[in-house]
Protein backbone atom coordinates (compact mmCIF):
# COMPACT_ATOMS: atom_id res chain seq x y z
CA UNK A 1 1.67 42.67 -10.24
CA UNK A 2 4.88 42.29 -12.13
CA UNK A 3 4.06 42.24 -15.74
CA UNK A 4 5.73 39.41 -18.27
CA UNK A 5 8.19 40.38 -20.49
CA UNK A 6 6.41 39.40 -24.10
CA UNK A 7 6.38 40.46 -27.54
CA UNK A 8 9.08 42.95 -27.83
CA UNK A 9 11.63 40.81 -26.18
CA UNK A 10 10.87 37.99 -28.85
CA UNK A 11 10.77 40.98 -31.65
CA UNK A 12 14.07 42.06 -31.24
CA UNK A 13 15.35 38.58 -31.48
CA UNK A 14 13.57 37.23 -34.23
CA UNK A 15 14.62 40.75 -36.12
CA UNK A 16 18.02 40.40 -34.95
CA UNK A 17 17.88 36.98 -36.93
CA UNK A 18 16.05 38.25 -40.17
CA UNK A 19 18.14 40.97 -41.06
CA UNK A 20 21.42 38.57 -40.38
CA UNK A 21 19.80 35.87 -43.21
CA UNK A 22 18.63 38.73 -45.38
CA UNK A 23 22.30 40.04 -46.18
CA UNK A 24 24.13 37.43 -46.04
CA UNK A 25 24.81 33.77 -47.77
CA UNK A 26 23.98 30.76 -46.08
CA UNK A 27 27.49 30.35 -44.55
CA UNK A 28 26.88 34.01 -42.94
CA UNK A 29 23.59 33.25 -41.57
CA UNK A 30 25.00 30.25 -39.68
CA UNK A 31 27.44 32.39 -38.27
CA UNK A 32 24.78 34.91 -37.32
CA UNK A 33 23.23 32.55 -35.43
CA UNK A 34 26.20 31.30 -33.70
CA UNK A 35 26.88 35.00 -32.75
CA UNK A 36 23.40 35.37 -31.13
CA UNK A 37 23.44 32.36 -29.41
CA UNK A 38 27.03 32.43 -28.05
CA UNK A 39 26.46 36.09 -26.90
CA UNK A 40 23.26 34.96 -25.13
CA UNK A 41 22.07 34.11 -21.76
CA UNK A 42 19.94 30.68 -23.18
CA UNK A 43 23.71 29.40 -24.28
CA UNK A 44 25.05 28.65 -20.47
CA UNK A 45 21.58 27.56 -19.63
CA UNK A 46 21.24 24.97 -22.51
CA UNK A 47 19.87 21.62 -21.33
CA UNK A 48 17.75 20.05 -18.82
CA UNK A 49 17.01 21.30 -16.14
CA UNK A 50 15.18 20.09 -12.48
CA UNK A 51 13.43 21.67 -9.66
CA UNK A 52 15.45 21.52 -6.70
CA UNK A 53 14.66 24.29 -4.05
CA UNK A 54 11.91 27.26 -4.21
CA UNK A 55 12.41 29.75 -1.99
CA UNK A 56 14.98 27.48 0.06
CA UNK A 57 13.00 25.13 0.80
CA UNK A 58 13.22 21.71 -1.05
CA UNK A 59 10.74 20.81 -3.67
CA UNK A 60 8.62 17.88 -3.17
CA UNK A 61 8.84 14.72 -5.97
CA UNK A 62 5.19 15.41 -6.89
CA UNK A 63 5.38 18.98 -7.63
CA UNK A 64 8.82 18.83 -9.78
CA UNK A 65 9.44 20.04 -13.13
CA UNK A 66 12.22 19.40 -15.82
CA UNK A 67 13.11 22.24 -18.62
CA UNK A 68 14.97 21.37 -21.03
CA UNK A 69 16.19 24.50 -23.33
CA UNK A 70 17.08 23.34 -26.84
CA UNK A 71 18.31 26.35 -28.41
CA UNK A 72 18.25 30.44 -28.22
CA UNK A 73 14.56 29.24 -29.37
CA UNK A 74 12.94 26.86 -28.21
CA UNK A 75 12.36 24.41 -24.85
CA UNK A 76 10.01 22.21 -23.42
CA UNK A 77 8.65 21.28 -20.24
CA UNK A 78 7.64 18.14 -18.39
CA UNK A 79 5.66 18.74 -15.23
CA UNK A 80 2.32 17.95 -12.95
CA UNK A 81 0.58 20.43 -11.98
CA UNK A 82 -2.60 22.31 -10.25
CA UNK A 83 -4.24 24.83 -12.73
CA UNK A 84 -7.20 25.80 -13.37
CA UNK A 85 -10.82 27.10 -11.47
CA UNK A 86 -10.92 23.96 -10.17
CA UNK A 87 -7.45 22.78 -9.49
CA UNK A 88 -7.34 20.27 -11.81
CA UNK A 89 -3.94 17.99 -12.37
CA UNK A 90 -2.77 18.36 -16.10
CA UNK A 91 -0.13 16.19 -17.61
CA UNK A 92 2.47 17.94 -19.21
CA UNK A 93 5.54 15.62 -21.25
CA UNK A 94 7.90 17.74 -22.79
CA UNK A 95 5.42 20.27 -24.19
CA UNK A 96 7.34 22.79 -26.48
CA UNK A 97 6.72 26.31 -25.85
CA UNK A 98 8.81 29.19 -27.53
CA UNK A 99 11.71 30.95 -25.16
CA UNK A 100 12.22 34.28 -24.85
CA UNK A 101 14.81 36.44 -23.56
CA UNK A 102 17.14 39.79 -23.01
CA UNK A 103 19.88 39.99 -20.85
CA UNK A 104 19.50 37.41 -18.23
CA UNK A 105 15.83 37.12 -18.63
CA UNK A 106 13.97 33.97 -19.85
CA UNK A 107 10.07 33.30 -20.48
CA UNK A 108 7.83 31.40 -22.03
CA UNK A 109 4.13 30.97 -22.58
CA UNK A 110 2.32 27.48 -21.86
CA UNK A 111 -1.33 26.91 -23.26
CA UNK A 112 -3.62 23.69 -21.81
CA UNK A 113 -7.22 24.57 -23.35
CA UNK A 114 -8.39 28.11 -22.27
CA UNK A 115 -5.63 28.25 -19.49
CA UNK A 116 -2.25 30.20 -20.32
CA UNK A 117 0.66 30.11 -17.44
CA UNK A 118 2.78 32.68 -18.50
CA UNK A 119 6.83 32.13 -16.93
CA UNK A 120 9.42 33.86 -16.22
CA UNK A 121 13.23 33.45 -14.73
CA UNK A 122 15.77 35.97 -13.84
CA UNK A 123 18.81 33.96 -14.53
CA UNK A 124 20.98 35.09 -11.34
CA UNK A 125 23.56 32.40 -11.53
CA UNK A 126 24.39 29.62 -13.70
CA UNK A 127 27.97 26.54 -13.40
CA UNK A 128 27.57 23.33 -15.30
CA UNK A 129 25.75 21.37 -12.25
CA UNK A 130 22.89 23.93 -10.64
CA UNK A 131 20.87 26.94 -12.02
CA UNK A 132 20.35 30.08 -9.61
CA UNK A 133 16.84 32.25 -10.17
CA UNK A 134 14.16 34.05 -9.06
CA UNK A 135 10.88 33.16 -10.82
CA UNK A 136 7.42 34.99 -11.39
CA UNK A 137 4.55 32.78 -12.91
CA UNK A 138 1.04 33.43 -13.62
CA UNK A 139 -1.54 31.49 -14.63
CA UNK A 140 -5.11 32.66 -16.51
CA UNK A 141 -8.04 30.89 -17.80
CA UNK A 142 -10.30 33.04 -19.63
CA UNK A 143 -8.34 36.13 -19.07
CA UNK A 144 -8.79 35.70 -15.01
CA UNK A 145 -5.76 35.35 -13.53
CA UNK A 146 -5.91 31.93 -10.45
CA UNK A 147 -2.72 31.52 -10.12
CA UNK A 148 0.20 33.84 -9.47
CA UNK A 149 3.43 32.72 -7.52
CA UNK A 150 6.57 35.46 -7.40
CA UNK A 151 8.95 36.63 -7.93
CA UNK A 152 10.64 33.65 -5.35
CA UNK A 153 14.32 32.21 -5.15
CA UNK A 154 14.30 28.95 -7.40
CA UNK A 155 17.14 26.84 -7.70
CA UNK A 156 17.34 24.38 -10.45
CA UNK A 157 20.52 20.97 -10.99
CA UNK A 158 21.40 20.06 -14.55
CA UNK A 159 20.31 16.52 -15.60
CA UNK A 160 23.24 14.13 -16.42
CA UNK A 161 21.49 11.41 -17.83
CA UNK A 162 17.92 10.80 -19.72
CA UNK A 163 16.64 7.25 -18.09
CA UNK A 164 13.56 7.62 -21.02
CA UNK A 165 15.38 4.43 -23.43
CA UNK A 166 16.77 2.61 -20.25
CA UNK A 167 13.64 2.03 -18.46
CA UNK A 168 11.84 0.22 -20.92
CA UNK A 169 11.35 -3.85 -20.08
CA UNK A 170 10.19 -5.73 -17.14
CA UNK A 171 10.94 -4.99 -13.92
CA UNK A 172 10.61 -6.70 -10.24
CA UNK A 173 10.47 -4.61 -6.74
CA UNK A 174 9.60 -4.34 -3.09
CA UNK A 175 9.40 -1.21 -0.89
CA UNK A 176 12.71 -0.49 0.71
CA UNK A 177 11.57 2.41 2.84
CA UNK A 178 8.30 4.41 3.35
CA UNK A 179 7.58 5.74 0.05
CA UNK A 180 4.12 5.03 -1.42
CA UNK A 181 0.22 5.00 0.12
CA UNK A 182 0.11 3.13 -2.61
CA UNK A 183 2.30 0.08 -1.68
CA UNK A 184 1.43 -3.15 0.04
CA UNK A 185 4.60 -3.70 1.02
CA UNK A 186 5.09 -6.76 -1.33
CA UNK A 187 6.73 -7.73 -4.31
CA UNK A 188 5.46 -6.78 -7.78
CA UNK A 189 6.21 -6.34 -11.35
CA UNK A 190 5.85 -3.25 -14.16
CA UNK A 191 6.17 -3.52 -17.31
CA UNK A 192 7.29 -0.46 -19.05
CA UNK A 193 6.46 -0.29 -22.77
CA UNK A 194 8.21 2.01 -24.89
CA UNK A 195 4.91 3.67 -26.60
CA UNK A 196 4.61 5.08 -23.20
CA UNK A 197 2.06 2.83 -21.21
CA UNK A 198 2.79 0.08 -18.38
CA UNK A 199 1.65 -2.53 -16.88
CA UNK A 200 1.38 -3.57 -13.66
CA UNK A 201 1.69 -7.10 -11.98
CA UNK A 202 0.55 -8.89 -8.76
CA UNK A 203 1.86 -12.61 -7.82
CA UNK A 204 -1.80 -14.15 -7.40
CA UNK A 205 -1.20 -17.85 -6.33
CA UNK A 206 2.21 -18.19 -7.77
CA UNK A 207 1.26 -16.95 -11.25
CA UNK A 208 1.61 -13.03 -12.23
CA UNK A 209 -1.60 -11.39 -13.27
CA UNK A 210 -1.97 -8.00 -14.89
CA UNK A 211 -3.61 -5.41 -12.60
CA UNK A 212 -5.16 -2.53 -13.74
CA UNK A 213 -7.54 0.06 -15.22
CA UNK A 214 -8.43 2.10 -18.26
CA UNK A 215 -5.51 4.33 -17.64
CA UNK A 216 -1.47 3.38 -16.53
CA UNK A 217 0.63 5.75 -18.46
CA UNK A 218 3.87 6.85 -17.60
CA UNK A 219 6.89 9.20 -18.89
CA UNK A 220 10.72 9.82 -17.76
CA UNK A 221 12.04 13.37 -18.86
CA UNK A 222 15.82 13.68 -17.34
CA UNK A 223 15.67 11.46 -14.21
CA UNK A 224 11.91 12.12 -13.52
CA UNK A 225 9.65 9.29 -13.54
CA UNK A 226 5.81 10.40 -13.51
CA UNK A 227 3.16 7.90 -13.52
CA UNK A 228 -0.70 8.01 -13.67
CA UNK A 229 -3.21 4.86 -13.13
CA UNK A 230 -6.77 4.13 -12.72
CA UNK A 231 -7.38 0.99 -10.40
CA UNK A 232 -10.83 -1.29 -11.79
CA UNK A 233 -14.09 0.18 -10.93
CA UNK A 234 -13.11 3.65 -9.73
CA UNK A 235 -13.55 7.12 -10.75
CA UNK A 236 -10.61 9.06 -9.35
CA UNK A 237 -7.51 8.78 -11.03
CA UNK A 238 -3.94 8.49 -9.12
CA UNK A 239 -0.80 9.71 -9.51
CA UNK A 240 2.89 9.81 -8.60
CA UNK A 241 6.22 10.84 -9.44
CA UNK A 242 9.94 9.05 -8.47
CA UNK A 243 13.32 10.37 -9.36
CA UNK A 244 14.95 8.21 -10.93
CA UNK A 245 18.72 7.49 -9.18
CA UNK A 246 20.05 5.16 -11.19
CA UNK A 247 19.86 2.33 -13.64
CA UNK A 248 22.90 0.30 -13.88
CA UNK A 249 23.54 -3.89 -14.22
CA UNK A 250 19.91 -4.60 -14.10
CA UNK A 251 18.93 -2.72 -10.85
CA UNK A 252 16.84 0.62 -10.60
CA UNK A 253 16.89 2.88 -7.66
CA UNK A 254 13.91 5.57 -7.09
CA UNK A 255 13.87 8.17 -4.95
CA UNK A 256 11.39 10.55 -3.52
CA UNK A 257 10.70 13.43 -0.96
CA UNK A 258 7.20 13.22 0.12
CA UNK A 259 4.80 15.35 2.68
CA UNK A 260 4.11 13.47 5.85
CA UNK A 261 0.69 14.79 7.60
CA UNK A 262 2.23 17.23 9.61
CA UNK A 263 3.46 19.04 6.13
CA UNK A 264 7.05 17.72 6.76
CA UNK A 265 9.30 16.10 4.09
CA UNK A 266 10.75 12.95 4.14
CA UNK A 267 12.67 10.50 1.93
CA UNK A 268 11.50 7.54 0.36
CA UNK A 269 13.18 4.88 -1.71
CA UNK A 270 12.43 1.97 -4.35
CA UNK A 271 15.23 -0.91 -5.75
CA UNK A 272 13.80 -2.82 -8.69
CA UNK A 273 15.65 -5.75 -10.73
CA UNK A 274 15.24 -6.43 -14.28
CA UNK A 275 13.43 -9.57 -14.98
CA UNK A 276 13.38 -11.14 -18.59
CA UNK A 277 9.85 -13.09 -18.70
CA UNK A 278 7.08 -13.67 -16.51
């Protein structure tokens, strides 16, 4: 097994940085910075960033992440994912983590509870719209490693647009193509609150009546939209993720690539108009 780059990567860096603010005046240590970031890998990689292709192959809407890199410091990551001795789902909105690097190397450490996933990227190429790597990730839970994918191809595309303030209101829409197990096929309503919770409506004898559980969360991070619900009276919890295509003159398109039952991908597709009361 490959082994992470760690401490001494992050040593020489945060060194590099001390003995710049040490000698120098407060103008100076700005400039330090600016040196070490300009002069560094994490500058033409600043930004978010999404899951496109692993290994060639496209990634599924369900198992996408976004990274966002902030600074020659810092980043966080929004994602859904298996971890765990059980394969449990965790939840992950924009959790910060602390970046790494030499060269063209990147990684980062990400804690839920007693499991660490450990990350790294070989930055192989990098233009303003897509992200070329190869990444190694492992993931332990009491010092057992269940989880190890790498080193693989992984392509990432830059995020234009955050649809986080834009989605926030009332909003009407019918299935357009297969998408969702979810879906009835009929018209309904969400309401997306900005403290990061919906709600969800059903037209029950011409009147609109909330529908729901204990749980209906949701986030956007870049143009992913990841939801989570609990219907009345059951135990399991569900969950799905859209991309988010546009929002523009009061109508939102979704998109999705899903796995069909013979492990195939296919696209699916939502429309949804604004609507100002119920």
């Amino acid at each position: 097994m490959n082994k992470m780059i760690c401490g001494v990567i992050a040593a020489s860096l945060f060194c590099g940085v001390a003995f710049f603010a040490s000698c120098s005046s407060k103008g100076n240590e700005k400039n330090a910075y600016k040196d070490v970031y300009e002069n560094n890998i994490v500058s033409k990689i600043a930004g978010k960033w999404i899951e496109a292709e692993i290994a060639g192959r496209a990634v599924p809407t369900n198992a996408k992440a976004v990274i966002t890199i902030d600074s020659v410091l810092k980043g966080n990551v929004s994602k859904g994912y298996f971890s765990g001795s059980f394969g449990s789902i965790s939840w992950v909105e924009r959790e910060p983590f602390e970046l790494k690097n030499t060269d063209n190397v990147v990684s980062w450490v990400m804690k839920s509870g007693s499991v660490f996933t450990y990350v790294q990227l070989v930055i192989n190429s990098v233009t303003d719209i897509e992200m070329n790597t190869t990444m190694h990730l492992v993931t332990r839970e009491k010092n057992v490693i269940v989880q190890e994918l790498g080193p693989v191809p992984m392509r990432f595309v830059k995020q234009s647009h955050d649809y986080r303030p834009d989605i926030v209101g009332l909003w009407e829409g019918k299935v357009v193509s297969d998408s969702s197990k979810f879906d009835d096929g009929g018209v309904h309503r969400w309401e997306y609150r900005d403290d990061g919770t919906y709600v969800y409506y059903r037209l029950v004898k011409g009147k609109w009546e909330p529908v729901g559980g204990p749980i209906s969360h949701y986030y956007v991070d870049g143009t992913l939209l990841a939801t989570r619900w609990q219907n009345e009276g059951e135990k399991r919890e569900n969950r799905e993720w859209w991309e988010i295509e546009s929002i523009e003159d009061g109508v939102m398109n979704w998109s999705a690539l899903r796995i069909s039952g013979d492990g195939s991908l296919y696209a699916a597709s939502f429309s949804m108009t604004k609507v100002n009361d119920l």
